[in-house]
N, C-alpha and C. Protein backbone atom coordinates (compact mmCIF):
# COMPACT_ATOMS: atom_id res chain seq x y z
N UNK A 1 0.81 -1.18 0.00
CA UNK A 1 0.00 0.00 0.00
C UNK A 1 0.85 1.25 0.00
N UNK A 2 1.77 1.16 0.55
CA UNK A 2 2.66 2.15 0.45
C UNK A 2 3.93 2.17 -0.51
N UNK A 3 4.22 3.23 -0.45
CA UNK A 3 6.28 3.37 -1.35
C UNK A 3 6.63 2.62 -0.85
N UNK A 4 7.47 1.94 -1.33
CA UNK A 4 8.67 1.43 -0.66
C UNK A 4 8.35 -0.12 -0.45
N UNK A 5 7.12 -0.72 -0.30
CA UNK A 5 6.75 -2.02 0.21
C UNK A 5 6.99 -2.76 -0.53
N UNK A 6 7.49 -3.86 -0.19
CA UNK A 6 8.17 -5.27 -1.07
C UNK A 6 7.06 -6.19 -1.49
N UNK A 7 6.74 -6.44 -2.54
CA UNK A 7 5.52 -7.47 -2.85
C UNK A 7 4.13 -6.63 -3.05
N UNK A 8 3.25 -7.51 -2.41
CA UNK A 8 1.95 -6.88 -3.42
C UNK A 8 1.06 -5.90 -1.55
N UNK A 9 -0.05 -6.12 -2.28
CA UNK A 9 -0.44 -5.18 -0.59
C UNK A 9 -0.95 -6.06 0.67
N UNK A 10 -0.89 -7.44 -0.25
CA UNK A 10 -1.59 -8.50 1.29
C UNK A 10 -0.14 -8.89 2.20
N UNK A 11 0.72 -8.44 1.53
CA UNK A 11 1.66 -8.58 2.63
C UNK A 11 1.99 -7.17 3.67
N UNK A 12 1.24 -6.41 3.50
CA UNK A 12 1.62 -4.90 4.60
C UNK A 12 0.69 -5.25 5.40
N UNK A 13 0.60 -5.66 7.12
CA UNK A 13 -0.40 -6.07 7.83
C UNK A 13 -0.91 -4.78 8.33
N UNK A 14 -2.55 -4.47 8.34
CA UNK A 14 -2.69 -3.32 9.06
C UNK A 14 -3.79 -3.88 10.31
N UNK A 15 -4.11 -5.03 10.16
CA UNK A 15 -4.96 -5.28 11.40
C UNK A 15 -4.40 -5.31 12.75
N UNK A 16 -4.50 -5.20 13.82
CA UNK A 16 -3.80 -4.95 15.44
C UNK A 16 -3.32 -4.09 15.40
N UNK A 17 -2.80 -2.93 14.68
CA UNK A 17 -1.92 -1.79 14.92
C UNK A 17 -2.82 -0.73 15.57
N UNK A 18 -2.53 0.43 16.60
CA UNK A 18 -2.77 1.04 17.07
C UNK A 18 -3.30 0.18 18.65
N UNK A 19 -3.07 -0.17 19.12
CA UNK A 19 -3.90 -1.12 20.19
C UNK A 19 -2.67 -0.52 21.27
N UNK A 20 -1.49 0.45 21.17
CA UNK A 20 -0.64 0.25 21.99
C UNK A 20 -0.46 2.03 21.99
N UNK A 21 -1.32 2.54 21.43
CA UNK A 21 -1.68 4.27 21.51
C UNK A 21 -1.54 4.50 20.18
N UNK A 22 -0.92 3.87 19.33
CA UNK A 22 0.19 4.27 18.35
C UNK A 22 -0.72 5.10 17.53
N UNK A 23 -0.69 6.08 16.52
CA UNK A 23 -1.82 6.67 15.56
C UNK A 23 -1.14 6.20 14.32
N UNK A 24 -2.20 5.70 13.59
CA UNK A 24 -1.88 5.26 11.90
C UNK A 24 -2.64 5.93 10.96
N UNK A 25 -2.25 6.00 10.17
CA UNK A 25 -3.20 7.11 9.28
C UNK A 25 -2.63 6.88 7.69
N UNK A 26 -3.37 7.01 6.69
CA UNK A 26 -2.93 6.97 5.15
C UNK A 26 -2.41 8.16 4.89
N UNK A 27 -1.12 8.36 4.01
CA UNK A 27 -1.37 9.63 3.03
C UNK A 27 -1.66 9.46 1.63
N UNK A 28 -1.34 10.77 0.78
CA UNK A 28 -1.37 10.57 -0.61
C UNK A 28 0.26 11.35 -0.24
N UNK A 29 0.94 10.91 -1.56
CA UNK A 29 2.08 11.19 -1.45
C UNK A 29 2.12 11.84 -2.70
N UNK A 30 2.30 13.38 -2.74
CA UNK A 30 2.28 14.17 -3.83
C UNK A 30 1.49 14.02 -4.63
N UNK A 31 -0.09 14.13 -4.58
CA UNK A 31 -1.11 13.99 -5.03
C UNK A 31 -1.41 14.99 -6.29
N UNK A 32 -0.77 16.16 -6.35
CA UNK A 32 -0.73 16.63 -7.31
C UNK A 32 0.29 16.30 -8.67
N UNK A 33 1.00 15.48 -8.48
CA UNK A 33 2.23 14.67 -9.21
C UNK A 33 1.15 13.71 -9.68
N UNK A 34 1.51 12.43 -8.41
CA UNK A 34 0.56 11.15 -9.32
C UNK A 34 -0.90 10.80 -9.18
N UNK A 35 -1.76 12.12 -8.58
CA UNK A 35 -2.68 11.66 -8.48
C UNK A 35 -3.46 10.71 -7.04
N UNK A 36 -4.28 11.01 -6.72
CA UNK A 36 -4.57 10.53 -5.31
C UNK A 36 -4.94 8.81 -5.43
N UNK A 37 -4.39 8.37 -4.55
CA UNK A 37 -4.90 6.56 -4.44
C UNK A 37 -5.41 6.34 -3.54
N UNK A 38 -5.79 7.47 -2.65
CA UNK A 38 -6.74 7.42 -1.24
C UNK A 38 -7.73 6.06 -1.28
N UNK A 39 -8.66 6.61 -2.31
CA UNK A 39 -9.42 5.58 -2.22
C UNK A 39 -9.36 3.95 -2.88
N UNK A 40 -8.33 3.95 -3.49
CA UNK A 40 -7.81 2.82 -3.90
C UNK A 40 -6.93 1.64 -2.33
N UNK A 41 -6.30 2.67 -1.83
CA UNK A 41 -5.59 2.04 -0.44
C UNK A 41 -6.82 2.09 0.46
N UNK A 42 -8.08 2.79 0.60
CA UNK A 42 -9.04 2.54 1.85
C UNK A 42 -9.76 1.19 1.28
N UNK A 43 -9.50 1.14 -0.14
CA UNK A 43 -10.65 -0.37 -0.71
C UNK A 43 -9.65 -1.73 -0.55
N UNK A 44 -8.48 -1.44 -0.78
CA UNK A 44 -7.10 -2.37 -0.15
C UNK A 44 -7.43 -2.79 1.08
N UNK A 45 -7.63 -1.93 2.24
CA UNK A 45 -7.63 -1.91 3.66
C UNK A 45 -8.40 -3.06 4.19
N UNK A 46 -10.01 -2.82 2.83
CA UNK A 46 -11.00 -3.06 3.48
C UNK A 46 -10.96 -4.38 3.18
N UNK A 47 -11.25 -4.74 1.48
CA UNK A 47 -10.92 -6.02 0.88
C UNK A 47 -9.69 -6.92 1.33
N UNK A 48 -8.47 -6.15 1.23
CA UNK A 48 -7.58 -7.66 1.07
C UNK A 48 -7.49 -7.53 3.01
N UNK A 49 -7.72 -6.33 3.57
CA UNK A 49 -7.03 -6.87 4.90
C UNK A 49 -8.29 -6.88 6.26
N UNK A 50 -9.61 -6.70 5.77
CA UNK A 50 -10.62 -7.11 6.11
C UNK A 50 -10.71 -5.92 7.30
N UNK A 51 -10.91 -4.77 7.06
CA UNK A 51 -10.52 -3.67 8.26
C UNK A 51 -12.65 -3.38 8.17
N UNK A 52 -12.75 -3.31 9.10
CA UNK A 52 -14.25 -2.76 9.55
C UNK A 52 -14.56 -1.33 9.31
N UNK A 53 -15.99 -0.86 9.18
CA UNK A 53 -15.94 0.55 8.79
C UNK A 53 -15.08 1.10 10.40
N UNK A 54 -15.47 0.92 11.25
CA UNK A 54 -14.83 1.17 12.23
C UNK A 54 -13.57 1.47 12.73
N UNK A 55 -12.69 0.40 11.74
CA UNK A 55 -11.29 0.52 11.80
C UNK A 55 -11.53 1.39 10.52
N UNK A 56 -11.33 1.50 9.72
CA UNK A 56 -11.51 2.16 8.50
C UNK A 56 -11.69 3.82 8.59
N UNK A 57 -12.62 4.49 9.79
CA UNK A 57 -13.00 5.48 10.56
C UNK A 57 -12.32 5.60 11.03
N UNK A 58 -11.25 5.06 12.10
CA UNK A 58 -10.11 5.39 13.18
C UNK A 58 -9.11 5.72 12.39
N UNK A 59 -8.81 4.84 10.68
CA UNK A 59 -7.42 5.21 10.12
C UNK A 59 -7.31 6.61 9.74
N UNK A 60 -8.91 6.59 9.18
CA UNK A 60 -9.19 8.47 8.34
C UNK A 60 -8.96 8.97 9.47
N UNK A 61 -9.15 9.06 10.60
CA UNK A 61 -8.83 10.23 11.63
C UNK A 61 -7.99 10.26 11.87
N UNK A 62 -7.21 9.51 12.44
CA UNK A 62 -5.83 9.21 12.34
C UNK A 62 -4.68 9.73 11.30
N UNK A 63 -5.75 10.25 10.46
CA UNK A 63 -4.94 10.53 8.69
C UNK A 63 -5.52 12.07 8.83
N UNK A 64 -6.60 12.13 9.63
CA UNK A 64 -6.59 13.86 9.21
C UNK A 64 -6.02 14.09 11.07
N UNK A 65 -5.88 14.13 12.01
CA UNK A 65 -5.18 14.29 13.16
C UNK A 65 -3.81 14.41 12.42
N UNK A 66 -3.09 13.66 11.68
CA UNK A 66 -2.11 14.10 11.37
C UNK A 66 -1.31 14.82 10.28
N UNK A 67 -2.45 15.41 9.74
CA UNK A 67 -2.21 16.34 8.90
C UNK A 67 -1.96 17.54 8.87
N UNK A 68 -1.33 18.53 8.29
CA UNK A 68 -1.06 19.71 8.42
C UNK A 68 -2.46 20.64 7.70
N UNK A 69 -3.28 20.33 7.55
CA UNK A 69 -4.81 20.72 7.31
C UNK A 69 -4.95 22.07 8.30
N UNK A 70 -5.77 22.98 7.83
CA UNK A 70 -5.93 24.09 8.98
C UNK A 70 -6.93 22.99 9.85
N UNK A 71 -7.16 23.76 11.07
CA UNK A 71 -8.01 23.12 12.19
C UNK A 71 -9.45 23.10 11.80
N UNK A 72 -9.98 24.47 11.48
CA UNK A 72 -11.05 24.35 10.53
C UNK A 72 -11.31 23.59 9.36
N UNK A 73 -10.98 23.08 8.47
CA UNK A 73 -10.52 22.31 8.00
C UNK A 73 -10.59 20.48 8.76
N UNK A 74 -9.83 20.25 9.23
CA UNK A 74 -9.57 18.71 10.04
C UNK A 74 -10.99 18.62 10.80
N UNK A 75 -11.36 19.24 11.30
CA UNK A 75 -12.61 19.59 12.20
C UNK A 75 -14.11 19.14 11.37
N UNK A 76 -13.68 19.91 9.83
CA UNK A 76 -15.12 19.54 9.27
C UNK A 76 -14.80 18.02 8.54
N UNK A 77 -13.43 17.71 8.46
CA UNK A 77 -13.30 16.45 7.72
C UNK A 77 -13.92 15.12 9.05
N UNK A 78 -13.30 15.72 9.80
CA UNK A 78 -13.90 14.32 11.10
C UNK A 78 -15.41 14.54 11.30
N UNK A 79 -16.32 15.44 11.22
CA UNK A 79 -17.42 15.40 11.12
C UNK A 79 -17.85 14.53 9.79
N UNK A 80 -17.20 14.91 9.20
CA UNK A 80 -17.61 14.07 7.82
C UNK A 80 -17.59 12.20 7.84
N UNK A 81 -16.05 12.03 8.51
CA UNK A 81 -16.29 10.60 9.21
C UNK A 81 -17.02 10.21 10.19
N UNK A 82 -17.59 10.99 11.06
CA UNK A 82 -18.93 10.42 11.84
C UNK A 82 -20.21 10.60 11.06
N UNK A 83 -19.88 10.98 10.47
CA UNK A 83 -21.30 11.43 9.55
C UNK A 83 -21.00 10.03 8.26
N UNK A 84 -20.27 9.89 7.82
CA UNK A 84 -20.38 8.27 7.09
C UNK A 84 -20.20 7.05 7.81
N UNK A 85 -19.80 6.74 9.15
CA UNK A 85 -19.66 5.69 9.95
C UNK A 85 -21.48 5.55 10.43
N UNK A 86 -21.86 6.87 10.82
CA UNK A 86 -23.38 6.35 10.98
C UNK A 86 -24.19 6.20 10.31
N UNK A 87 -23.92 6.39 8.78
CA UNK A 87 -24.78 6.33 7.59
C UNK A 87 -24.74 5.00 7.55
C-alpha cells in the first residue's frame, strides 16, 4: 500500500496496529504529481485486509489528526467521518 513495500499489498499487515496508543493514518504522497490513491488504499484496507468501517474510521482520523490541514478544516473532515460511519 505504500512506497517502498516489497511485494503486493496482502503482505503490509494493518490489522492490530494502534492497540498500543500508536496513531496510523494513510497519506497521498504528492497527489498533485501522481494523483490521489486514497481511495484505492481505503478499498485495499478493506478487501484484502478485512478492516471494519470502524477501523476504517479510526485510520481516516488518524490521517486527518495528522495532517497539516488548517483546524477548521480537520474539524469539518472528522465530522464528515462520523457522519459516514453512521450512515
Amino acid at each position: 500500500m505504500g512506497r517502498g513495500v516489497e511485494g503486493g499489498p496482502g503482505e503490509v499487515r494493518l490489522g492490530g496496529w494502534g492497540g498500543a496508543g500508536e496513531q496510523m493514518g494513510r497519506g497521498a504522497d504528492e497527489p498533485w504529481w501522481f494523483g490521489s490513491r486514497l481511495s484505492a488504499q481505503y478499498e485495499t484496507a478493506r478487501t484484502v485486509h478485512g478492516l471494519s468501517d470502524g477501523e476504517l474510521a479510526e485510520l481516516a482520523r488518524g490521517s486527518v489528526r495528522g495532517s497539516r490541514a488548517p483546524e477548521p478544516a480537520r474539524r469539518q473532515i472528522l465530522t464528515d467521518i462520523e457522519t459516514w460511519l453512521a450512515s
